[in-house]
Each structure stands twice: as structure tokens, then as C-alpha cells.
N, C-alpha and C. Protein backbone atom coordinates (compact mmCIF):
# COMPACT_ATOMS: atom_id res chain seq x y z
N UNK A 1 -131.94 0.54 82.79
CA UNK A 1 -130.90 0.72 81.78
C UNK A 1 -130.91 -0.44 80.79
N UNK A 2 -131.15 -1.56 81.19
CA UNK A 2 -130.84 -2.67 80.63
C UNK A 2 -132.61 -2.81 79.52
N UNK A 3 -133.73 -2.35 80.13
CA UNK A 3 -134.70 -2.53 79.26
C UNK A 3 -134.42 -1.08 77.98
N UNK A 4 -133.92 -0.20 78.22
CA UNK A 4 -133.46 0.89 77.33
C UNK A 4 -132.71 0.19 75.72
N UNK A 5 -131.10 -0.89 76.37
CA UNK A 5 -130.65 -1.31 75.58
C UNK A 5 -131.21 -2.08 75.08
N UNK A 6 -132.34 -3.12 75.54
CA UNK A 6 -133.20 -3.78 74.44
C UNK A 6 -134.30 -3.05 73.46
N UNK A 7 -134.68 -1.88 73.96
CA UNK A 7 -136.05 -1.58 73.82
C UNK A 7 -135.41 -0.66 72.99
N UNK A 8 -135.23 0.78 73.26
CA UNK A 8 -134.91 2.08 73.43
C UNK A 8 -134.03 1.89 71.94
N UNK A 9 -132.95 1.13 72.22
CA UNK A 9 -132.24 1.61 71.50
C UNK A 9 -131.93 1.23 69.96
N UNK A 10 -132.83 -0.50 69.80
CA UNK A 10 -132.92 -0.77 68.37
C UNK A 10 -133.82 0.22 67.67
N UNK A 11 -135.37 0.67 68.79
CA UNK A 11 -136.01 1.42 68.25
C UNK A 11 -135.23 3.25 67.78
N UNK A 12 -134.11 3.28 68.05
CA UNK A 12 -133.73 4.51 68.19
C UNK A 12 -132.96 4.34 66.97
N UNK A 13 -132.28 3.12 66.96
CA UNK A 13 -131.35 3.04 65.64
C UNK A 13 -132.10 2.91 64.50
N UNK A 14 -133.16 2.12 64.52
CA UNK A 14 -134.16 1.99 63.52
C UNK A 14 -134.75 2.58 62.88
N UNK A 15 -135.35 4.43 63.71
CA UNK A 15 -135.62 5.45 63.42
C UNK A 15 -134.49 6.12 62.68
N UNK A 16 -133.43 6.77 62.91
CA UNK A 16 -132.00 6.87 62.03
C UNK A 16 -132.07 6.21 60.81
N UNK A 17 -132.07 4.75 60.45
CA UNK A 17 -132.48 4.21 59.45
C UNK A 17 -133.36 4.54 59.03
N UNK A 18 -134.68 4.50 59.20
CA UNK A 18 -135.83 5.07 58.01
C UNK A 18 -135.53 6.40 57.73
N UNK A 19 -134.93 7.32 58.89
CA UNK A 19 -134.42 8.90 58.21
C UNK A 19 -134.34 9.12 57.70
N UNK A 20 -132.88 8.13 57.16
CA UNK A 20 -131.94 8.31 56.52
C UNK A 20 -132.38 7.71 54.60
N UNK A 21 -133.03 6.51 54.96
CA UNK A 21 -133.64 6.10 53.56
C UNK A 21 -134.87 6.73 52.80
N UNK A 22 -135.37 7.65 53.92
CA UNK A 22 -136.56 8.66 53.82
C UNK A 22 -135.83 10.04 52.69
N UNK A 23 -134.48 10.44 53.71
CA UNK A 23 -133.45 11.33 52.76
C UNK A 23 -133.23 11.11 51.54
N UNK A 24 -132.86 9.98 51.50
CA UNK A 24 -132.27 9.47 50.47
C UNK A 24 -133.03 9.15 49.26
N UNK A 25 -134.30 8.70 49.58
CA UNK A 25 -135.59 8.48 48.25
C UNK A 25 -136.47 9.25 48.30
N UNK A 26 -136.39 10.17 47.21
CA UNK A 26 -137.09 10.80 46.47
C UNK A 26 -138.08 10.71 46.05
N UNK A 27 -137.94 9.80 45.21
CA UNK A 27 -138.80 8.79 43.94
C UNK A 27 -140.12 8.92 44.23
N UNK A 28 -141.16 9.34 43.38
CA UNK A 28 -142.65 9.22 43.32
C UNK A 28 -142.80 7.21 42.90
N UNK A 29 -143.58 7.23 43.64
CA UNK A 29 -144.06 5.72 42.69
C UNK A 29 -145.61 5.43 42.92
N UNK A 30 -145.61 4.68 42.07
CA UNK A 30 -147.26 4.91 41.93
C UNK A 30 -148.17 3.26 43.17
N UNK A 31 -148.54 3.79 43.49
CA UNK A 31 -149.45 2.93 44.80
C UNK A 31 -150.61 2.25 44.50
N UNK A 32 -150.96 1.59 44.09
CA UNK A 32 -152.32 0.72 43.23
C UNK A 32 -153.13 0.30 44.65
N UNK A 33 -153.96 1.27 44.87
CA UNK A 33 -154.86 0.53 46.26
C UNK A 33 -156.14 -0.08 45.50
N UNK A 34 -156.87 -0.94 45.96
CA UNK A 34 -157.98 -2.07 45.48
C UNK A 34 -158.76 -0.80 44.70
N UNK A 35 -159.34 0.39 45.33
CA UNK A 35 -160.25 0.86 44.78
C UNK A 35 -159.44 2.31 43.59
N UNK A 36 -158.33 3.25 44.06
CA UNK A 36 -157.58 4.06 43.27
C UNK A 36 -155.98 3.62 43.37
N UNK A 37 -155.49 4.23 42.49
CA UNK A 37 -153.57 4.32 42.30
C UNK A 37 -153.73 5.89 42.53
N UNK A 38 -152.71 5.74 43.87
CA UNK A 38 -151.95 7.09 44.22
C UNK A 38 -150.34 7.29 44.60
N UNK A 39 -149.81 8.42 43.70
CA UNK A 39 -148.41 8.44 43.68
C UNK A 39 -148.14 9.19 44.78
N UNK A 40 -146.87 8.81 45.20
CA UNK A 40 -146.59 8.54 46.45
C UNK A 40 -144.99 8.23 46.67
N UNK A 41 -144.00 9.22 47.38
CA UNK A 41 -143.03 9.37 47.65
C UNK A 41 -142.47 7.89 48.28
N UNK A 42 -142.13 7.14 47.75
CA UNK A 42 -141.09 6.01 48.04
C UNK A 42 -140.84 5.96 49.93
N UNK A 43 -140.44 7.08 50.44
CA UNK A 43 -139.76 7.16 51.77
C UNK A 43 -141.25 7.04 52.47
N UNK A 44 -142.61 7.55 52.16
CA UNK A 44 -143.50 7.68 52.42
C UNK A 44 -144.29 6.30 52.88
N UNK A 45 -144.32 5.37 51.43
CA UNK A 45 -144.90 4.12 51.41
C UNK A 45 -143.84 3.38 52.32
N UNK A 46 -142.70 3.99 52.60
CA UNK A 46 -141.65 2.96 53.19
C UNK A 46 -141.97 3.32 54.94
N UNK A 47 -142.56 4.17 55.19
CA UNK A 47 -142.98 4.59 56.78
C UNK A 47 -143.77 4.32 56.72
N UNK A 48 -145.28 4.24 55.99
CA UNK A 48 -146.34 3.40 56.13
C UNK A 48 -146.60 2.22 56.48
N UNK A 49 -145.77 1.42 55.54
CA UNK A 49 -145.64 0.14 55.94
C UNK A 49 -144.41 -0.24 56.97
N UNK A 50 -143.94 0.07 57.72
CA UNK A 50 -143.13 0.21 58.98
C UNK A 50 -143.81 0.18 60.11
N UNK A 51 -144.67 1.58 60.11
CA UNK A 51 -145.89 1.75 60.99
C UNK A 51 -146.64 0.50 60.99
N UNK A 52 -146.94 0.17 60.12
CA UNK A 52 -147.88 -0.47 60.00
C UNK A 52 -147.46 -1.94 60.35
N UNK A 53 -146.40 -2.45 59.83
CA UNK A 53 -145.95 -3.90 60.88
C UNK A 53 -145.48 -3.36 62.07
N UNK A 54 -145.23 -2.36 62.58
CA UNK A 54 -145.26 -2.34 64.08
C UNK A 54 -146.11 -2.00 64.91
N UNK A 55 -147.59 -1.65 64.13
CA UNK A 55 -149.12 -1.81 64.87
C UNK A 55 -149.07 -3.48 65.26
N UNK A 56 -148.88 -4.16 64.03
CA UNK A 56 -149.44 -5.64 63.91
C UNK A 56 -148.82 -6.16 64.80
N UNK A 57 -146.98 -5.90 65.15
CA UNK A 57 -146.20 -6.39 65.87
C UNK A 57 -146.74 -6.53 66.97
N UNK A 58 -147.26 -4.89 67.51
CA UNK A 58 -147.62 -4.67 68.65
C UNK A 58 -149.05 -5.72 69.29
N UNK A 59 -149.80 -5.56 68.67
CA UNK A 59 -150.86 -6.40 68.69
C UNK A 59 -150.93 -7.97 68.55
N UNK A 60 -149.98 -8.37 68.03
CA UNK A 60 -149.82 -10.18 68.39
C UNK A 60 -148.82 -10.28 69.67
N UNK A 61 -148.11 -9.12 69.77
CA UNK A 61 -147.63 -9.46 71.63
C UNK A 61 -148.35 -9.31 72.25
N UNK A 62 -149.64 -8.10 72.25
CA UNK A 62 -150.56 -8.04 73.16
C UNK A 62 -151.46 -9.10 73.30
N UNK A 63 -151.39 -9.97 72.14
CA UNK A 63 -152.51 -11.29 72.35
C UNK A 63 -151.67 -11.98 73.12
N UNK A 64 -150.59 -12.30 72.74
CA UNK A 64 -149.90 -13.76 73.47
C UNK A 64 -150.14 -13.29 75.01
N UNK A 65 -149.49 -11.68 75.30
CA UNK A 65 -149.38 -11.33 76.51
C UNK A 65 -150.85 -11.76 77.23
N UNK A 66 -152.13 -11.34 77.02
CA UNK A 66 -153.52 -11.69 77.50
C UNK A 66 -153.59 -12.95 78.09
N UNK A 67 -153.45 -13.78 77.00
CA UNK A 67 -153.08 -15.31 77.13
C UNK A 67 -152.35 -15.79 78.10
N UNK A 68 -150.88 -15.33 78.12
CA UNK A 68 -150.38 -15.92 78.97
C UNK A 68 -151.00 -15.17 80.90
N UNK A 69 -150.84 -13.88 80.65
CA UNK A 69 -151.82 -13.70 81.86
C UNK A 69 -152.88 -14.46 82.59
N UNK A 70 -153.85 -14.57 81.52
CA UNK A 70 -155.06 -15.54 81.65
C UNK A 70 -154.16 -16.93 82.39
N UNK A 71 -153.50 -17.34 82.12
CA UNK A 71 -153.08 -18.80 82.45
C UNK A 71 -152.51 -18.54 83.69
N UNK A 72 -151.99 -17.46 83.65
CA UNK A 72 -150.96 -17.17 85.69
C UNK A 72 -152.04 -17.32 86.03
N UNK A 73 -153.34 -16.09 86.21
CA UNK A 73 -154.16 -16.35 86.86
C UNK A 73 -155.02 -17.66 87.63
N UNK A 74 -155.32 -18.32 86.14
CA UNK A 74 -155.83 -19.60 86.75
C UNK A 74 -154.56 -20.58 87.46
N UNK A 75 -153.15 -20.41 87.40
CA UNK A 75 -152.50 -21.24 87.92
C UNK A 75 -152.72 -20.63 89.29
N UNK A 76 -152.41 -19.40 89.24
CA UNK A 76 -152.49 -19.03 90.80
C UNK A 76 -153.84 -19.54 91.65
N UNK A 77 -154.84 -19.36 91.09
CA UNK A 77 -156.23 -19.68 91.49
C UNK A 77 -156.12 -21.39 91.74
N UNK A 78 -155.38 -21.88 91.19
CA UNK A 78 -155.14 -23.55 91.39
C UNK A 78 -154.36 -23.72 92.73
N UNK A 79 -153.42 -22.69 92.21
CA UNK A 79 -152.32 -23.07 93.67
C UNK A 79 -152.95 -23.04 94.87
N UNK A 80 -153.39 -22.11 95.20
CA UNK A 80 -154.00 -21.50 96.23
C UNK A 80 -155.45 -22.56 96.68
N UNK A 81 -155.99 -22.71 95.65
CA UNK A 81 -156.66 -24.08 96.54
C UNK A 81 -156.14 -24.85 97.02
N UNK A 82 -154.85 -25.24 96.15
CA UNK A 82 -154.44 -26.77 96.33
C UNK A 82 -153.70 -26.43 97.81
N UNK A 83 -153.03 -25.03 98.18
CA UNK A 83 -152.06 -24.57 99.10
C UNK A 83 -153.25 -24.83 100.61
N UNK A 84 -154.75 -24.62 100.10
CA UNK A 84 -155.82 -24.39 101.04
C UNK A 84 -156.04 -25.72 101.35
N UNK A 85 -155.94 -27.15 100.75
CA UNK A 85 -156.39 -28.21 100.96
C UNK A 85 -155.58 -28.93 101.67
N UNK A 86 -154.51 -28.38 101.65
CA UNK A 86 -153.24 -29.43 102.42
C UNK A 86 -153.01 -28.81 103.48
């Protein structure tokens, strides 16, 4: 329950929000990518780039997470000698 109210539910309110600003904008605007400009519904470019910092999000927790794994491991691998030597 308690990982829901952290997790679950900003992501739930958050979704409601882009809905709702998705509803709400209309607007064509024009998108200048390096190689063409393509027009492009406002609510559209605004879920793209949403998605898209919450790939990136996702992926610098998954590094730290690796990392810090990597380090239990070798602590455990330390302990356990040191637990073997004494």
C-alpha cells in the first residue's frame, strides 16, 4: 500500500495532468528537428517529451541502482571473509 502511495499514485495524478493539458491544447506548432520542421499538436510534443524524461529518469536510477548493487556485493564478499578469518 505504502509503495502504491509513493509510486502509483503521483504517477496516476500525473497522467490526469497531461490529459487534461493534452484536452486543453490544441495548437499546431511547428517542431524544427536538426534535419526537417514538423507541425505538431502542442499536447503531442508535450507527451513526447514527458516520455521521454521518464525513459532518461528511468535509466539514471537503473545506473545508480547497478552501482550500488555492485558495491553490496563486494561488501558482502568482504564480510564473509573477514567473518571466515576470525
Amino acid at each position: 500500500m505504502i509503495r502504491f502511495i509513493f509510486i502509483g499514485l503521483p504517477l496516476l495524478i500525473l497522467f490526469f495532468i497531461a490529459l487534461a493539458f493534452g484536452a486543453l491544447n490544441k495548437q499546431v506548432v511547428a517542431v524544427d528537428f536538426i534535419i526537417l520542421q514538423q507541425q505538431l499538436n502542442l499536447a503531442t510534443v508535450a507527451v513526447a517529451f514527458l516520455i521521454l524524461g521518464f525513459i532518461i529518469g528511468l535509466l539514471s536510477m537503473f545506473g545508480a541502482y547497478w552501482v550500488a548493487r555492485r558495491e553490496v556485493r563486494q561488501l558482502k564478499k568482504q564480510w564473509a571473509k573477514a567473518k571466515s578469518a576470525s
